[in-house]
C-alpha atoms as a PDB file:
ATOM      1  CA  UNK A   1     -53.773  20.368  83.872  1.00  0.00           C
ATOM      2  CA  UNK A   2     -53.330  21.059  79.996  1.00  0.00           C
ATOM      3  CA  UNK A   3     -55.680  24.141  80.469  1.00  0.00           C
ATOM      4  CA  UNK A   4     -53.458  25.244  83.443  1.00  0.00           C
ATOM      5  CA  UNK A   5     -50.788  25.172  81.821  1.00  0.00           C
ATOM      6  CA  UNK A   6     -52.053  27.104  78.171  1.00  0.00           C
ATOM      7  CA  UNK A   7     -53.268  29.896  81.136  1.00  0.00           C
ATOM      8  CA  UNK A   8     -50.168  30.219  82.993  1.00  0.00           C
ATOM      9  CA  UNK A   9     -48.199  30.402  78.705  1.00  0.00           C
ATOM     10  CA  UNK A  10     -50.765  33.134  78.164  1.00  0.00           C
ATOM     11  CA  UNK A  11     -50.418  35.047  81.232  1.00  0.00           C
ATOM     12  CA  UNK A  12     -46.463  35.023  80.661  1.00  0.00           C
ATOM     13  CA  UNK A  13     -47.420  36.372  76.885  1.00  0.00           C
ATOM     14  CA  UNK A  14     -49.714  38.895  78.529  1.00  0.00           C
ATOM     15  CA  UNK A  15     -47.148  40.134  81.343  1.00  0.00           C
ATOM     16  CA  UNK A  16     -44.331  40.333  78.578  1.00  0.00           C
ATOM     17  CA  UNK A  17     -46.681  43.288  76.637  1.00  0.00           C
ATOM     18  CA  UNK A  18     -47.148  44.834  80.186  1.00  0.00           C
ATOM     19  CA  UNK A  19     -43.623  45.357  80.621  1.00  0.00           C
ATOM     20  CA  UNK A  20     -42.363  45.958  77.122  1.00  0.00           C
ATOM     21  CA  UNK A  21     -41.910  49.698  76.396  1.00  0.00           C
ATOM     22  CA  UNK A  22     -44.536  50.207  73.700  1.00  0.00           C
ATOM     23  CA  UNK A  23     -47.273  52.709  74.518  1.00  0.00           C
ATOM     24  CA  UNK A  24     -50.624  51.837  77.027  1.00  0.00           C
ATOM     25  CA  UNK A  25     -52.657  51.997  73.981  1.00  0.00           C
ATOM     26  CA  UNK A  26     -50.765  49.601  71.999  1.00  0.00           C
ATOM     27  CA  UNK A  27     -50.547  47.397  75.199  1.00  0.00           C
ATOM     28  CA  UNK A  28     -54.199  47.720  75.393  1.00  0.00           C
ATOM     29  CA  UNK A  29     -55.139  46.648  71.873  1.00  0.00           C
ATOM     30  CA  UNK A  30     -52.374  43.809  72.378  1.00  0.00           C
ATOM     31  CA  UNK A  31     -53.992  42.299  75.464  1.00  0.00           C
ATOM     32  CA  UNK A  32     -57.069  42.677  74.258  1.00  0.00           C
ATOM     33  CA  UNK A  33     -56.981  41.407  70.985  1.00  0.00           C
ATOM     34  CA  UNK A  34     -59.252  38.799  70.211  1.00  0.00           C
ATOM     35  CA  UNK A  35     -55.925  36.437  69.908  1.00  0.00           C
ATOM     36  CA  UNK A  36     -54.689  36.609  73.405  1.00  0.00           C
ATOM     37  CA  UNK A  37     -58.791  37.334  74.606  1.00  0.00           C
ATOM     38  CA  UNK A  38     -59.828  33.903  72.503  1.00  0.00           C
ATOM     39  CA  UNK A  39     -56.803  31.646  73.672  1.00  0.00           C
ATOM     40  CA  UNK A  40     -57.921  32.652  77.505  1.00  0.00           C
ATOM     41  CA  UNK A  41     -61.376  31.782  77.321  1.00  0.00           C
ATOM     42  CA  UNK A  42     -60.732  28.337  75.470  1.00  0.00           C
ATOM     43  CA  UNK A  43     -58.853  27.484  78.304  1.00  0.00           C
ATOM     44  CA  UNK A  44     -62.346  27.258  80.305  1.00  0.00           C
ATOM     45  CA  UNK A  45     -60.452  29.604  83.328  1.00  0.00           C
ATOM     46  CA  UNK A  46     -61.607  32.165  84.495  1.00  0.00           C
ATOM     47  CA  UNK A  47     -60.923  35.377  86.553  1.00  0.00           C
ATOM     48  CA  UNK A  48     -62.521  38.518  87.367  1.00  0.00           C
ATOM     49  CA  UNK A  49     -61.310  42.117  86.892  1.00  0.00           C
ATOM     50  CA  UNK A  50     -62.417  44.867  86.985  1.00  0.00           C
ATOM     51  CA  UNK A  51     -62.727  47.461  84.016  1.00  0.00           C
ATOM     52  CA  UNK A  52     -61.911  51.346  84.917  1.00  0.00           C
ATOM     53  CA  UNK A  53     -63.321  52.756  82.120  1.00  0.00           C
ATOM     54  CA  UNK A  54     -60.547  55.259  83.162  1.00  0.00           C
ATOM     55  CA  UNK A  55     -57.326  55.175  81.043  1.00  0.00           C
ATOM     56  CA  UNK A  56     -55.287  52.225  78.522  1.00  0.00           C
ATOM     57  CA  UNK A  57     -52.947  52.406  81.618  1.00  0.00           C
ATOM     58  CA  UNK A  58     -55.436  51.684  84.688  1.00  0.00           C
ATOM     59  CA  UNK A  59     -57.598  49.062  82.435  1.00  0.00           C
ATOM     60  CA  UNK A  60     -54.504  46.864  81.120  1.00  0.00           C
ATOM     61  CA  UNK A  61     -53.316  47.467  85.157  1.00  0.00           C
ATOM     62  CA  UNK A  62     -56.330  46.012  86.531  1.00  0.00           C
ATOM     63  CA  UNK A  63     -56.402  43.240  83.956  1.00  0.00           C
ATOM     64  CA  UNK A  64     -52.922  41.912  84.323  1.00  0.00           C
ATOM     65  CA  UNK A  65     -53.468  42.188  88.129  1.00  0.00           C
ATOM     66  CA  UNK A  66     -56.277  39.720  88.144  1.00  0.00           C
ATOM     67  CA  UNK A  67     -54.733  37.487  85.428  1.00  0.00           C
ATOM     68  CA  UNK A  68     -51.767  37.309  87.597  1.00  0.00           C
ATOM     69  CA  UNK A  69     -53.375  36.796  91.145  1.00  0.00           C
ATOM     70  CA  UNK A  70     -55.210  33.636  88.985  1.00  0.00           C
ATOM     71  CA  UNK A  71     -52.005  32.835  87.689  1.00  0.00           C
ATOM     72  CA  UNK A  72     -50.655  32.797  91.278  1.00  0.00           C
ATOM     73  CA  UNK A  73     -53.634  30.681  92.703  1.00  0.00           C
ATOM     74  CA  UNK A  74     -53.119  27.687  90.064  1.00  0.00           C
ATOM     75  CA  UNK A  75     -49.430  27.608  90.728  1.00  0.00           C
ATOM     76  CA  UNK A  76     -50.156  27.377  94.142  1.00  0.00           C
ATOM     77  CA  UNK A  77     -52.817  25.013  93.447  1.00  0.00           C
ATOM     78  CA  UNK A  78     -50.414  23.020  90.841  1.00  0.00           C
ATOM     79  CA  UNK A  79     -47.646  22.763  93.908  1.00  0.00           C
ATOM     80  CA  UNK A  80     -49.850  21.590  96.474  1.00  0.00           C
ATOM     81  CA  UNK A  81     -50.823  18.259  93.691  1.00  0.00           C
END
C-alpha cells in the first residue's frame, strides 16, 4: 500500500509539470529526469507506454496518459479494499 501510495504522490508531481506552462521540452527533461524516472521504478509499479519518437509534446502525452490510466487502476483497486 506504501508503494501505492509513493506512485499515486509521483503521478500528482508528474501531472503538475504536464499542466504547468513551461515549454514541452522542459516538461520532457522534467518527467524524465532520473529523479521523478528513479522514484517510479523504486516503487516496484509498473506501466506501459508507449514512446513516439515524434515530438517533447506527443512523448510526455503518451507518458502521462499511461501513468495516469495506472494511477486510475490502483485507486480503483485501493477503493474496492
Amino acid at each position: 500500500m506504501l508503494n501505492t501510495r509513493r506512485f499515486l504522490v509521483i503521478c500528482e508531481e508528474v501531472l503538475a509539470i504536464y499542466h504547468s506552462d513551461a515549454s514541452w521540452q522542459s516538461k520532457f527533461d522534467s518527467i524524465f529526469s532520473s529523479e521523478i524516472t528513479t522514484a517510479l521504478a523504486e516503487t516496484g509499479i509498473e506501466f506501459e507506454w508507449v514512446e513516439t519518437d515524434s515530438t517533447y509534446q506527443a512523448d510526455v502525452t503518451a507518458y502521462v496518459e499511461a501513468l495516469t490510466r495506472k494511477a486510475n487502476e490502483l485507486k480503483k483497486l485501493g477503493s474496492k479494499a
